[in-house]
N, C-alpha and C. Protein backbone atom coordinates (compact mmCIF):
# COMPACT_ATOMS: atom_id res chain seq x y z
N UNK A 1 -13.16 -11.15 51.35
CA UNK A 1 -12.41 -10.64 52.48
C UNK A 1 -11.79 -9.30 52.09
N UNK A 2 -12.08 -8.75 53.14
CA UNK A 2 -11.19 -6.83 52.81
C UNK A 2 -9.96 -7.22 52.76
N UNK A 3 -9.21 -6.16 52.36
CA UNK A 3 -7.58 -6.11 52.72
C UNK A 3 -7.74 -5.16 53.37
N UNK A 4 -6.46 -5.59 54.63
CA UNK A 4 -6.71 -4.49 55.72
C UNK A 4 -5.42 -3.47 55.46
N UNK A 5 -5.42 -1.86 55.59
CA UNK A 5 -4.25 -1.16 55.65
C UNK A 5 -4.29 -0.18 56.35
N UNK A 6 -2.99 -0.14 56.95
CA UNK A 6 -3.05 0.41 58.13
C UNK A 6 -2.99 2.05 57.67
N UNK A 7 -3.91 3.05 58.82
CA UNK A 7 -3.58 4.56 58.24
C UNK A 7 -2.95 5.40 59.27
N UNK A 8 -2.73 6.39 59.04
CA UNK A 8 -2.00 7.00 60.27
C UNK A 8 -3.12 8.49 60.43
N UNK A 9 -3.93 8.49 61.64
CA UNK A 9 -5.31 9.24 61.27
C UNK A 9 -5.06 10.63 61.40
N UNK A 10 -3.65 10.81 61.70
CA UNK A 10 -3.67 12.65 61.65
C UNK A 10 -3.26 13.11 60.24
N UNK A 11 -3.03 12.03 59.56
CA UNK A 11 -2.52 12.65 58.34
C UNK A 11 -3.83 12.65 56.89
N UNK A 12 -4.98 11.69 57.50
CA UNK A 12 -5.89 11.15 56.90
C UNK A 12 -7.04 12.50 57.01
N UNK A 13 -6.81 13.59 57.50
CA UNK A 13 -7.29 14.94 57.41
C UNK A 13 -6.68 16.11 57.49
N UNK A 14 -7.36 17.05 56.38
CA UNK A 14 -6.01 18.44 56.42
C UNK A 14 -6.80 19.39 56.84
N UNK A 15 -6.05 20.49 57.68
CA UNK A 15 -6.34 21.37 58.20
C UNK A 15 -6.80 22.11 56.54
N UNK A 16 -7.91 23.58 57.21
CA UNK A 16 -8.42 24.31 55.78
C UNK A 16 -8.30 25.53 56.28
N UNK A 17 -7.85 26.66 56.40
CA UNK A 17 -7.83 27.94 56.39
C UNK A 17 -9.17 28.34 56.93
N UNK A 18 -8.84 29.03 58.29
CA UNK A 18 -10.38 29.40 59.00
C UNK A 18 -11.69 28.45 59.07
N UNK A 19 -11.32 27.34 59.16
CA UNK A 19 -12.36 26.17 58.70
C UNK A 19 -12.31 25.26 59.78
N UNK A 20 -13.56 24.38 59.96
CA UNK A 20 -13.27 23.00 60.78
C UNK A 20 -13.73 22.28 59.55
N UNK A 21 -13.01 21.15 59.53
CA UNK A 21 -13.28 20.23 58.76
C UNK A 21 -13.78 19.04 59.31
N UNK A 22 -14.54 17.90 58.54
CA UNK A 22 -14.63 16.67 59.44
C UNK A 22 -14.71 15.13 58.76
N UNK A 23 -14.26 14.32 58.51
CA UNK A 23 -14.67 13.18 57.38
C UNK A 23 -14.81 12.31 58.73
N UNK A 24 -15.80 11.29 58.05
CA UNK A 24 -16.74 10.42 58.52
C UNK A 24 -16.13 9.15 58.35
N UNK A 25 -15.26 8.16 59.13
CA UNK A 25 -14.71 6.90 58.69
C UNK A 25 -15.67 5.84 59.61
N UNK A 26 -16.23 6.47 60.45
CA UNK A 26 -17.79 5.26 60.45
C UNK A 26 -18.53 5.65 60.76
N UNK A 27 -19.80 5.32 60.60
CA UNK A 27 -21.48 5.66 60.48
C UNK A 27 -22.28 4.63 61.04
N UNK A 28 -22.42 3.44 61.97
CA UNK A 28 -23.26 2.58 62.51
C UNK A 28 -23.97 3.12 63.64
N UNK A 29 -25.09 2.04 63.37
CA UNK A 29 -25.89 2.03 64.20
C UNK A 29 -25.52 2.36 66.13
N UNK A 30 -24.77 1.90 66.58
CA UNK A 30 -23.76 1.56 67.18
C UNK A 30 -22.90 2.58 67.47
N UNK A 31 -22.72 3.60 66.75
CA UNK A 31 -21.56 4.34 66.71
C UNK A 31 -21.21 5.32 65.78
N UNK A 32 -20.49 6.28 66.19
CA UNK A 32 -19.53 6.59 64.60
C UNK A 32 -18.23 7.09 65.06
N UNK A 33 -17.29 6.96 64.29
CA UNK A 33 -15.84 7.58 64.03
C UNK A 33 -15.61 8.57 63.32
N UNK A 34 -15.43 9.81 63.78
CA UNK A 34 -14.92 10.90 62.99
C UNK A 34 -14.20 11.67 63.02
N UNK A 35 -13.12 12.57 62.01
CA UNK A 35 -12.08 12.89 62.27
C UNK A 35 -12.55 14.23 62.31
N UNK A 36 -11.86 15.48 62.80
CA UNK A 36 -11.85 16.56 62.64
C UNK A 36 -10.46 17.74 62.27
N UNK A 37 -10.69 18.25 61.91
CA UNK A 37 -9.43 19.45 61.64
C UNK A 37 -9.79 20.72 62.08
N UNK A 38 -9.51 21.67 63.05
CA UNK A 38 -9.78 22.67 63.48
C UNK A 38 -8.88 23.94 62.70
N UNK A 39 -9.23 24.68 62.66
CA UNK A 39 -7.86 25.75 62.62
C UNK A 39 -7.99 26.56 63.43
N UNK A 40 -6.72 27.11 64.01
CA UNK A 40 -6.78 28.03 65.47
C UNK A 40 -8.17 28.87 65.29
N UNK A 41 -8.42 28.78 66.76
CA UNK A 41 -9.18 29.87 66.95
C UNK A 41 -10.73 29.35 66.30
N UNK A 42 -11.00 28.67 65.66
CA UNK A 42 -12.03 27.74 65.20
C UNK A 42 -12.80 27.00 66.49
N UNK A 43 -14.25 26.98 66.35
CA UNK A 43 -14.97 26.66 67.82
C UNK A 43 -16.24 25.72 67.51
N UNK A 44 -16.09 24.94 68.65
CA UNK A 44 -17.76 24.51 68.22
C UNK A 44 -18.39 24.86 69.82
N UNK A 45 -20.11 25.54 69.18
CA UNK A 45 -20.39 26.35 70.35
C UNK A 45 -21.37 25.34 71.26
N UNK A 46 -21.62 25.56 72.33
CA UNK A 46 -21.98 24.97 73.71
C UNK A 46 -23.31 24.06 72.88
N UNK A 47 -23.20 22.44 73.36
CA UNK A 47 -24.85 21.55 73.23
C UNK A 47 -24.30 20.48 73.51
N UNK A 48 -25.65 19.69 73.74
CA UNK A 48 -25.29 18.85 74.47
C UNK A 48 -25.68 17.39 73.17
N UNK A 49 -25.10 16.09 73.64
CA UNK A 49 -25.48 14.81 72.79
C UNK A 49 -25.77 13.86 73.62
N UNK A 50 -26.92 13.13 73.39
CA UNK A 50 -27.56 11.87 73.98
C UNK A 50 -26.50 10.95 74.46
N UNK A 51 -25.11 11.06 73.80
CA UNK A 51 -24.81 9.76 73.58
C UNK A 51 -23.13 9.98 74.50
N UNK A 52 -22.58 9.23 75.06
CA UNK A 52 -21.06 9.23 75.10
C UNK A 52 -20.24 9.79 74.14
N UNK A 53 -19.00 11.02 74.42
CA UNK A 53 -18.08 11.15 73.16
C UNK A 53 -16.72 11.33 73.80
N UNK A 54 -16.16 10.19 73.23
CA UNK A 54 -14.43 10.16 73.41
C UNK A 54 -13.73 10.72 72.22
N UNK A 55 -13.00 11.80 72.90
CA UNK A 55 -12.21 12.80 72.02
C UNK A 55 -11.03 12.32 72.11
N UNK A 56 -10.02 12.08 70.90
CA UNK A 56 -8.75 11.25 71.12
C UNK A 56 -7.54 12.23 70.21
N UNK A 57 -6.96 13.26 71.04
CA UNK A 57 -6.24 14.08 70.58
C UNK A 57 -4.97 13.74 69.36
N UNK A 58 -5.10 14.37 68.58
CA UNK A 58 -4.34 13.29 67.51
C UNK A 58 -3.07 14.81 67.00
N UNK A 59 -3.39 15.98 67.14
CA UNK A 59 -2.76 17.03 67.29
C UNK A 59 -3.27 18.51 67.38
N UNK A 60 -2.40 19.28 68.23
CA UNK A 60 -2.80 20.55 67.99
C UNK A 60 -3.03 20.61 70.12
N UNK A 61 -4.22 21.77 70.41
CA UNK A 61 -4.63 21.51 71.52
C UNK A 61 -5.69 22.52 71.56
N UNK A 62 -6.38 22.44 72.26
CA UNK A 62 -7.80 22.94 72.14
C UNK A 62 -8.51 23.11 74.10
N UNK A 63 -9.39 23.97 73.99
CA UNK A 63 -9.91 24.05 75.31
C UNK A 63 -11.27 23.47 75.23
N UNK A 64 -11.56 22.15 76.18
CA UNK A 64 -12.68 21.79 76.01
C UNK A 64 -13.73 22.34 76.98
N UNK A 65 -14.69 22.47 76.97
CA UNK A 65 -15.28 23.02 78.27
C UNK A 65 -16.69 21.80 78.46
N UNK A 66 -16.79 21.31 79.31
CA UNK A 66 -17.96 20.50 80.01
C UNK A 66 -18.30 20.44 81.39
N UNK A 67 -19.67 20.80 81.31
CA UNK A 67 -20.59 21.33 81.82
C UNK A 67 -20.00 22.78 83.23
N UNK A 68 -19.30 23.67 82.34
CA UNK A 68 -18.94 24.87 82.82
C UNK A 68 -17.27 24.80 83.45
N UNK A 69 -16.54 23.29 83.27
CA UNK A 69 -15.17 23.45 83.59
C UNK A 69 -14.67 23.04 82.16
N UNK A 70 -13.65 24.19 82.04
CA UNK A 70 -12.68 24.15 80.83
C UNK A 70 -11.53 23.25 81.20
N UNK A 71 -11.20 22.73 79.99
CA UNK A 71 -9.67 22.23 80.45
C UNK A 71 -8.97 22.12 79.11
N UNK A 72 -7.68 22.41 78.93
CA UNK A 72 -6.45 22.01 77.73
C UNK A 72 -6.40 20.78 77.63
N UNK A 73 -6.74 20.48 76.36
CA UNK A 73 -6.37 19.09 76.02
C UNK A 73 -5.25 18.50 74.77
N UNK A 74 -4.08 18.64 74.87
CA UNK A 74 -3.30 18.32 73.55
C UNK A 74 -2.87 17.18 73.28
N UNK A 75 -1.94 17.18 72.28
CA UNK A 75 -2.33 16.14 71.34
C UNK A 75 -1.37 14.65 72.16
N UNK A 76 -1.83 13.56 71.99
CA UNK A 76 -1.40 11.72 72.86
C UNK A 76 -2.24 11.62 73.75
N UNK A 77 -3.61 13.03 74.38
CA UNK A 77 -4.37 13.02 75.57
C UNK A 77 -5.50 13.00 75.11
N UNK A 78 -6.92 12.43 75.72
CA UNK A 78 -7.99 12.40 75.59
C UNK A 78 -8.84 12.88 76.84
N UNK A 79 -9.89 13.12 76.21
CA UNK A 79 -11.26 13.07 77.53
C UNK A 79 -12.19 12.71 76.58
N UNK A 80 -13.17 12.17 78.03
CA UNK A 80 -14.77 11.65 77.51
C UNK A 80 -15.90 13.04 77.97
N UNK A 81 -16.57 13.23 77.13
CA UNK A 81 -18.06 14.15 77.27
C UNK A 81 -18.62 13.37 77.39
N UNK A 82 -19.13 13.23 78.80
CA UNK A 82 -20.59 12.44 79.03
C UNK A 82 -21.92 12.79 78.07
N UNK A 83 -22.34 11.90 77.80
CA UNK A 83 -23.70 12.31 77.56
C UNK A 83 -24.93 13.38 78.23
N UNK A 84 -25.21 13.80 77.73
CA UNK A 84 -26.73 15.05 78.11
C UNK A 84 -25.69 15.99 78.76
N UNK A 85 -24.43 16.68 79.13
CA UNK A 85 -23.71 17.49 79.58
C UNK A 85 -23.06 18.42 78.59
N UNK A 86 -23.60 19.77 78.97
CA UNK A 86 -23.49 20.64 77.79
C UNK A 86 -21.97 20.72 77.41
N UNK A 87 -21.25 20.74 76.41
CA UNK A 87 -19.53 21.11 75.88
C UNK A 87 -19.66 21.77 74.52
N UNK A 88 -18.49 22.57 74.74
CA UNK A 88 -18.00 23.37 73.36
C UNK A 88 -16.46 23.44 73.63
N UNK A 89 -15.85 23.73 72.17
CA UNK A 89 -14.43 23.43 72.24
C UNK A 89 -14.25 24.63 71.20
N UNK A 90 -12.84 24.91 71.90
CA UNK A 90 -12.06 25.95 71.35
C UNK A 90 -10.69 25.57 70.67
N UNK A 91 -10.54 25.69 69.61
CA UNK A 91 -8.96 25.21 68.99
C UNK A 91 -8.20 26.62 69.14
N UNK A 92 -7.08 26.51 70.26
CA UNK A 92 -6.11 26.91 70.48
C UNK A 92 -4.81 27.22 69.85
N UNK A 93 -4.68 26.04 69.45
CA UNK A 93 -4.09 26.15 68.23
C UNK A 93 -4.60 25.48 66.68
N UNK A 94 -3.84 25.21 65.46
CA UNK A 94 -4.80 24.14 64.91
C UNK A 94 -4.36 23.11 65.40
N UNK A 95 -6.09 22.06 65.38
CA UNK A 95 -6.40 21.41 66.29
C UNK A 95 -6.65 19.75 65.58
N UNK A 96 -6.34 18.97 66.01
CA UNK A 96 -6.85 17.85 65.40
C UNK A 96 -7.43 16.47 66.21
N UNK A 97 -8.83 15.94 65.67
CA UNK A 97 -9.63 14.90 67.22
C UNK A 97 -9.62 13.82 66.30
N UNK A 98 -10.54 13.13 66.91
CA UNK A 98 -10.85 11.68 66.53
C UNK A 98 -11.82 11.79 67.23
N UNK A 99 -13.10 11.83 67.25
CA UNK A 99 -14.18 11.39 68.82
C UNK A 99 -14.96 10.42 67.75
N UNK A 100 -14.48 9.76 68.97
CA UNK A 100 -15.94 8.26 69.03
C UNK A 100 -17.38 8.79 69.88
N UNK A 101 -18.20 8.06 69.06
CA UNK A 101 -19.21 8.62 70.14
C UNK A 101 -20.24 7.09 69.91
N UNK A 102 -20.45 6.80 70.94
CA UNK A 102 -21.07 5.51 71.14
C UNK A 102 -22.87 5.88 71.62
N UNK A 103 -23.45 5.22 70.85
CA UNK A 103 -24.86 5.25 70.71
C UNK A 103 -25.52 4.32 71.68
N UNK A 104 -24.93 3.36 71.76
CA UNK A 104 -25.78 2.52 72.97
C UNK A 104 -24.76 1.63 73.91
């Protein structure tokens, strides 16, 4: 049996100087969980993913854009990117996510 302990996930990644960062806390079939760290002004540019992705603002705030409407998203707030709908995100400030993205 694991031992379970609890983490607190904005602290479980550090921002990097002009960098996005990202660690991987799950990888299934099924799914994955991953954290990200933006630093202002840091972007990821317009494509699209097969799959569902729930972005779960953990700090900072960022402009998401899907499929040609932008919107501010900061940190206790989320949105979902549908699948096959093009998005790119802009960190506004530094930025910090969580997106789930569900495979089936």
């Amino acid at each position: 049996m694991m031992n379970a302990k609890p983490a607190v996930l904005v602290d479980e990644i550090a921002y990097q100087d002009g960098a996005v960062v990202s660690k991987t806390l799950i990888d299934k079939k099924a799914g994955t969980l991953t954290l990200f760290a933006f630093w202002k002004g840091q972007a990821l540019s317009e494509h699209t993913a097969p799959f569902d992705a729930f972005v779960n603002v953990l700090d900072g705030e960022a402009d998401i854009t899907i499929s040609g409407q932008t919107v501010r998203v900061r940190k206790g707030e989320m949105i979902i990117m549908p699948a096959n709908q093009p998005h790119a995100l802009q960190a506004a400030t530094n930025f910090k996510m969580m997106l789930i993205m569900i495979r089936s």
